[in-house]
N, C-alpha and C. Protein backbone atom coordinates (compact mmCIF):
# COMPACT_ATOMS: atom_id res chain seq x y z
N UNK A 1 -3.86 84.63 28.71
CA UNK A 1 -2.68 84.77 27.89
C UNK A 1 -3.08 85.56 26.65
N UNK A 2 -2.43 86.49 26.01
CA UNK A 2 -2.51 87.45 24.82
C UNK A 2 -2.04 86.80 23.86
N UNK A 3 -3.18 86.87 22.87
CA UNK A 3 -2.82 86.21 21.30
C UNK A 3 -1.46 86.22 20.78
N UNK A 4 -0.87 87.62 21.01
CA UNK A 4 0.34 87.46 20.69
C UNK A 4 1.74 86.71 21.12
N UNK A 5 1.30 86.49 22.60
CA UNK A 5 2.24 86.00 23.48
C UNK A 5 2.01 84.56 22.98
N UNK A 6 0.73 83.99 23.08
CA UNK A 6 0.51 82.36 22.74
C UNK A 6 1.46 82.66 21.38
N UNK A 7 1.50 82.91 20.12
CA UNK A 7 1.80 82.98 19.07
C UNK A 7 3.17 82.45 19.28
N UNK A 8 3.44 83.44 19.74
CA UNK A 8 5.38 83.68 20.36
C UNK A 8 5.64 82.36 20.67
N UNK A 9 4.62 81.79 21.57
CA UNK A 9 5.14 80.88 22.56
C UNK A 9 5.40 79.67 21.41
N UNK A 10 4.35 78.98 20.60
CA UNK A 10 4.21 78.13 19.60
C UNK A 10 5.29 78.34 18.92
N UNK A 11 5.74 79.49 18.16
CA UNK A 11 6.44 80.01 17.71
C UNK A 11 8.10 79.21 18.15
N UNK A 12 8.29 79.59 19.28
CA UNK A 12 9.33 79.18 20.41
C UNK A 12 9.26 77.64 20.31
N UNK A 13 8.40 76.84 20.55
CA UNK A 13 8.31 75.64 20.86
C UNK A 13 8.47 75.01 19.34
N UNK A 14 8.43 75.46 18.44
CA UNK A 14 8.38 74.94 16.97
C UNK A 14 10.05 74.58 16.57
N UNK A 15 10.36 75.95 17.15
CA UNK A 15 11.59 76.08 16.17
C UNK A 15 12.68 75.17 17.61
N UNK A 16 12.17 75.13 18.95
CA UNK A 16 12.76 74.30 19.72
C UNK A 16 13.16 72.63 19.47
N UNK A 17 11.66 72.47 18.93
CA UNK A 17 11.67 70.96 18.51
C UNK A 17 12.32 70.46 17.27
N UNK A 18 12.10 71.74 16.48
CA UNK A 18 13.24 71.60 15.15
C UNK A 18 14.25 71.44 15.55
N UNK A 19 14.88 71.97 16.11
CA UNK A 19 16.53 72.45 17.02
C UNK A 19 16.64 70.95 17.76
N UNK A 20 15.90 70.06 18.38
CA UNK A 20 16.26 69.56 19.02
C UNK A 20 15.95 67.60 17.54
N UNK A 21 15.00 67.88 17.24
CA UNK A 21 15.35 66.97 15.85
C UNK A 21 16.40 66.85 15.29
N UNK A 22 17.04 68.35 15.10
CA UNK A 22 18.11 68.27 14.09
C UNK A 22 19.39 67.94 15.34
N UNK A 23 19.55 67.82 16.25
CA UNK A 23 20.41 67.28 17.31
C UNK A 23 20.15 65.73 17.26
N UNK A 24 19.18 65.21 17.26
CA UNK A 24 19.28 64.16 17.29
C UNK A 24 19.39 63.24 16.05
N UNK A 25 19.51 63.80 15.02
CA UNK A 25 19.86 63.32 13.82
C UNK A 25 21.41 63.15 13.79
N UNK A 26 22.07 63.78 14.37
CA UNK A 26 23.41 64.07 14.65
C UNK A 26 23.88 62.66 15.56
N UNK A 27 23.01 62.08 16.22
CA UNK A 27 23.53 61.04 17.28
C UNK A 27 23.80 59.80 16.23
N UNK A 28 25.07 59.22 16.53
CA UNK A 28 24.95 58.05 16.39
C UNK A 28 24.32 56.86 17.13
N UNK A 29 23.79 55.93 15.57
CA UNK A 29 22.68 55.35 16.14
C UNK A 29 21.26 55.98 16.07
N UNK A 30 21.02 56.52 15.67
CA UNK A 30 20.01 57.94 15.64
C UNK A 30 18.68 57.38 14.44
N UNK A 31 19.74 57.01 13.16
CA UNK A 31 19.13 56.38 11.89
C UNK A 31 18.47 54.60 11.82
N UNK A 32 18.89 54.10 13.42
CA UNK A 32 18.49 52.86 13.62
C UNK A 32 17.09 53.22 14.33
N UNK A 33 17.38 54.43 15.17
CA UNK A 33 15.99 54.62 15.74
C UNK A 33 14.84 54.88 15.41
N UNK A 34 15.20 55.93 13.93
CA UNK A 34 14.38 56.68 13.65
C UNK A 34 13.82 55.20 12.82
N UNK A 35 14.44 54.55 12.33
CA UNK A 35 14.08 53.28 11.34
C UNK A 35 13.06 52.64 11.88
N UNK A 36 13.21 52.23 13.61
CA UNK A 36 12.54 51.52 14.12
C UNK A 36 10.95 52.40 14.07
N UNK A 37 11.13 53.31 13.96
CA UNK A 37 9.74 54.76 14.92
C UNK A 37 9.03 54.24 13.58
N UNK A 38 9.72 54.34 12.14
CA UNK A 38 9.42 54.37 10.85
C UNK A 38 8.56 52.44 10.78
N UNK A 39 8.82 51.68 10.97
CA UNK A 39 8.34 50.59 11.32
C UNK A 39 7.33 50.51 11.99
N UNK A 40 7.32 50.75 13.40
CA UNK A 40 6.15 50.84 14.12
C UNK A 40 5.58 51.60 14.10
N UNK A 41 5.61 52.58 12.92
CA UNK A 41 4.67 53.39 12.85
C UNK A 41 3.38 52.78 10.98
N UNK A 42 4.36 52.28 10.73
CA UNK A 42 3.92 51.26 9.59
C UNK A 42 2.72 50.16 10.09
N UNK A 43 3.34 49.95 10.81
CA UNK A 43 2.60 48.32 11.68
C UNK A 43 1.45 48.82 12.21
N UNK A 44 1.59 49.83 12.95
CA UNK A 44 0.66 50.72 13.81
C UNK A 44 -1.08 50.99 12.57
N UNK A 45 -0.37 51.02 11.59
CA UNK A 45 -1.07 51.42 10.67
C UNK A 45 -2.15 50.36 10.20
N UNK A 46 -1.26 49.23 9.95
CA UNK A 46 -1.00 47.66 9.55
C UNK A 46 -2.35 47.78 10.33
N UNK A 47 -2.08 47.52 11.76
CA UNK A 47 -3.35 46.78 13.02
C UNK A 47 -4.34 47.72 12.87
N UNK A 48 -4.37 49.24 12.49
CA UNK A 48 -5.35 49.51 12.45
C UNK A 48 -6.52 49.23 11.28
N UNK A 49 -5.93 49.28 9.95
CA UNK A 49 -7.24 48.63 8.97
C UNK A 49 -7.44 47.02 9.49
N UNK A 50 -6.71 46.23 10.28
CA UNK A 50 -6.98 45.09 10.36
C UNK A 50 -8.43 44.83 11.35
N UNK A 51 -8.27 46.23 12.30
CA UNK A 51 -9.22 46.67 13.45
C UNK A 51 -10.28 47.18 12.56
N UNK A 52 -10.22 47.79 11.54
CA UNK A 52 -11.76 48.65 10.90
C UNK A 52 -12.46 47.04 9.98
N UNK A 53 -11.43 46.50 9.89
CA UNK A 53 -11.85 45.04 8.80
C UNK A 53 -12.70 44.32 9.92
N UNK A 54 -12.51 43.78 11.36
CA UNK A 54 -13.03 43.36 12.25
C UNK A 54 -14.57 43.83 12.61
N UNK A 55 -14.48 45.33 13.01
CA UNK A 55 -15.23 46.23 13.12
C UNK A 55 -16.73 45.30 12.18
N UNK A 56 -16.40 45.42 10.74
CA UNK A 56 -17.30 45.07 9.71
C UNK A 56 -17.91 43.85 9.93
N UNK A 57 -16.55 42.39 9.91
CA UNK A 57 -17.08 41.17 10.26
C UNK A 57 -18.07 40.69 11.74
N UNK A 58 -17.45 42.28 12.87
CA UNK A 58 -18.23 41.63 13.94
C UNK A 58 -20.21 41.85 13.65
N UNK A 59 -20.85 43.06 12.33
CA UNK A 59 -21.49 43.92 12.42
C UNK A 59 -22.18 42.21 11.66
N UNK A 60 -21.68 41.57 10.84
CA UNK A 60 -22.35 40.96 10.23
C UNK A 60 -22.77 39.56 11.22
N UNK A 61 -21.92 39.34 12.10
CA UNK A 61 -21.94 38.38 12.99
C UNK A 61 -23.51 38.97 14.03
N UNK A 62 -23.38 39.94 14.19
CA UNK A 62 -24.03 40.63 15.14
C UNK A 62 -25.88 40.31 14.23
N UNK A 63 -25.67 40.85 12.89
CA UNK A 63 -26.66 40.82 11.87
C UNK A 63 -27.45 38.87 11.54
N UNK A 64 -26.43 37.84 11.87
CA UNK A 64 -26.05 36.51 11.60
C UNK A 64 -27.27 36.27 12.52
N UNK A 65 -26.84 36.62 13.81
CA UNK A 65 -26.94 36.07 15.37
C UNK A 65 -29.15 36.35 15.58
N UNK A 66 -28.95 37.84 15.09
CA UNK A 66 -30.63 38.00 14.84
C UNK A 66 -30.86 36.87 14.14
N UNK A 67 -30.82 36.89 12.98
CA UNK A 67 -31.33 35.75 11.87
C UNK A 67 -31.95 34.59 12.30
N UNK A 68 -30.30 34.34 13.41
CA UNK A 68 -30.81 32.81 13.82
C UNK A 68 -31.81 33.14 15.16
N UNK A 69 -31.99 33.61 15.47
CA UNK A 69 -32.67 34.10 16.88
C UNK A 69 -33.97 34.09 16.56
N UNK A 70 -34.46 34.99 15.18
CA UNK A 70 -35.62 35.16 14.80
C UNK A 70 -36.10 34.11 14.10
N UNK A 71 -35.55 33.10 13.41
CA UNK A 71 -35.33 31.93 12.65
C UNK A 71 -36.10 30.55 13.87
N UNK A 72 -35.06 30.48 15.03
CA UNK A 72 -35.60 29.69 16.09
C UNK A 72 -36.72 30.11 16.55
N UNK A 73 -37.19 30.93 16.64
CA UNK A 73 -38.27 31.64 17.75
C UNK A 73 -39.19 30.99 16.58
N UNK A 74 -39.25 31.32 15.62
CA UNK A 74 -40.84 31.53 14.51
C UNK A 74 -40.94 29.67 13.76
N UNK A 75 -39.64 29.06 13.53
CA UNK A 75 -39.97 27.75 13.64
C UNK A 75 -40.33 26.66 14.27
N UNK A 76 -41.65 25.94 14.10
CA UNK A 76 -42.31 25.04 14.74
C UNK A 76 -41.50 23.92 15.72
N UNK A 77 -41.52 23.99 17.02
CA UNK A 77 -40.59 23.19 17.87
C UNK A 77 -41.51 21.94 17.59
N UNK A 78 -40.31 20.92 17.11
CA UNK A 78 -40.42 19.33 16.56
C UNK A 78 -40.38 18.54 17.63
N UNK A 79 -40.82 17.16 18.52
CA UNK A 79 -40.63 16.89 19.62
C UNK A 79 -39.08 15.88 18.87
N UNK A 80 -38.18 15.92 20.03
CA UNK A 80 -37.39 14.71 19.40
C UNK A 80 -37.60 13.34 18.53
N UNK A 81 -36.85 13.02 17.93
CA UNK A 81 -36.93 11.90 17.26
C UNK A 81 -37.12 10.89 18.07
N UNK A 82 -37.76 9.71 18.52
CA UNK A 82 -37.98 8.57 19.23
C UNK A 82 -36.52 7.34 18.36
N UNK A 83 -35.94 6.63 19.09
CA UNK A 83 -34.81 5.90 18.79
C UNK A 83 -35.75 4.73 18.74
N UNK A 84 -35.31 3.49 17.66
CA UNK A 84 -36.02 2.73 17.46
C UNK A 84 -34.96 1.73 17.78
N UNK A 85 -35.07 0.82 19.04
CA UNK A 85 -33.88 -0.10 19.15
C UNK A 85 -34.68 -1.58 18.13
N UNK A 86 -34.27 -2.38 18.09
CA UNK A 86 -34.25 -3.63 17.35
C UNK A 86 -33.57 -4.85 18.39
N UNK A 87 -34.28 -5.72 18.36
CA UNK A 87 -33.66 -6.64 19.47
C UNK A 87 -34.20 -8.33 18.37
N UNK A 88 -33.25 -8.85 18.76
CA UNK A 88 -32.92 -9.49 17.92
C UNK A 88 -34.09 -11.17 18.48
N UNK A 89 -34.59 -11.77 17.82
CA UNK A 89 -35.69 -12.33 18.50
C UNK A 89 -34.95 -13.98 18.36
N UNK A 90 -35.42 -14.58 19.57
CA UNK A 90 -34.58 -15.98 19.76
C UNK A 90 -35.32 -16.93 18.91
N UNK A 91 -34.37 -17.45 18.21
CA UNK A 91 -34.90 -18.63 16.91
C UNK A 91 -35.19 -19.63 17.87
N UNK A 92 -36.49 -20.17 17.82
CA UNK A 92 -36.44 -21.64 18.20
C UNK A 92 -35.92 -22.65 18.44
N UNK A 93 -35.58 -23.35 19.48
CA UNK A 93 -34.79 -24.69 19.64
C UNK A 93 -35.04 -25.58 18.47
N UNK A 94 -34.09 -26.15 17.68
CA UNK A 94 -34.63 -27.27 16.76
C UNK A 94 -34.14 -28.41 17.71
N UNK A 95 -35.12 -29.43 17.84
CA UNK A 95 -34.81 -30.68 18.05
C UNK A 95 -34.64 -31.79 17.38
């Protein structure tokens, strides 16, 4: 395709989509839609810093998880605690 022709073509497709915007601004009902696009395009926004905020907390979780990994490995394994029951010893018959 020739530089000039692509040009044209963009050219064409620009002022098409303008042409066809400004038609649909014209629809009734048109200003509820565009409201909604205007919303979810807000929200859209919304979930994404909520996604870069995640991103961060998973890096520190990830950073956490070594800690404890390297933490267990290098501390001295303790044998369990032994349970000390108590049993209660029979008092003597008094006679």
């Amino acid at each position: 395709m020739a530089p000039g022709r692509r040009g044209d073509l963009l050219g064409r497709l620009a002022d098409l989509s303008e042409d066809a915007i400004q038609r649909l601004t014209d629809v009734p009902g048109a200003d509820r839609a565009v409201g909604a696009l205007n919303a979810l395009r807000e929200r859209t926004d919304e979930l994404q810093r909520r996604v870069r905020g995640l991103e961060g907390l998973e890096q520190r979780l990830t950073a956490l998880e070594k800690k404890v990994d390297k933490l267990s490995k290098t501390s001295p394994s303790r044998p369990p605690a032994k349970k000390t029951t108590t049993t209660k010893s029979s008092s003597a018959k008094k006679s």
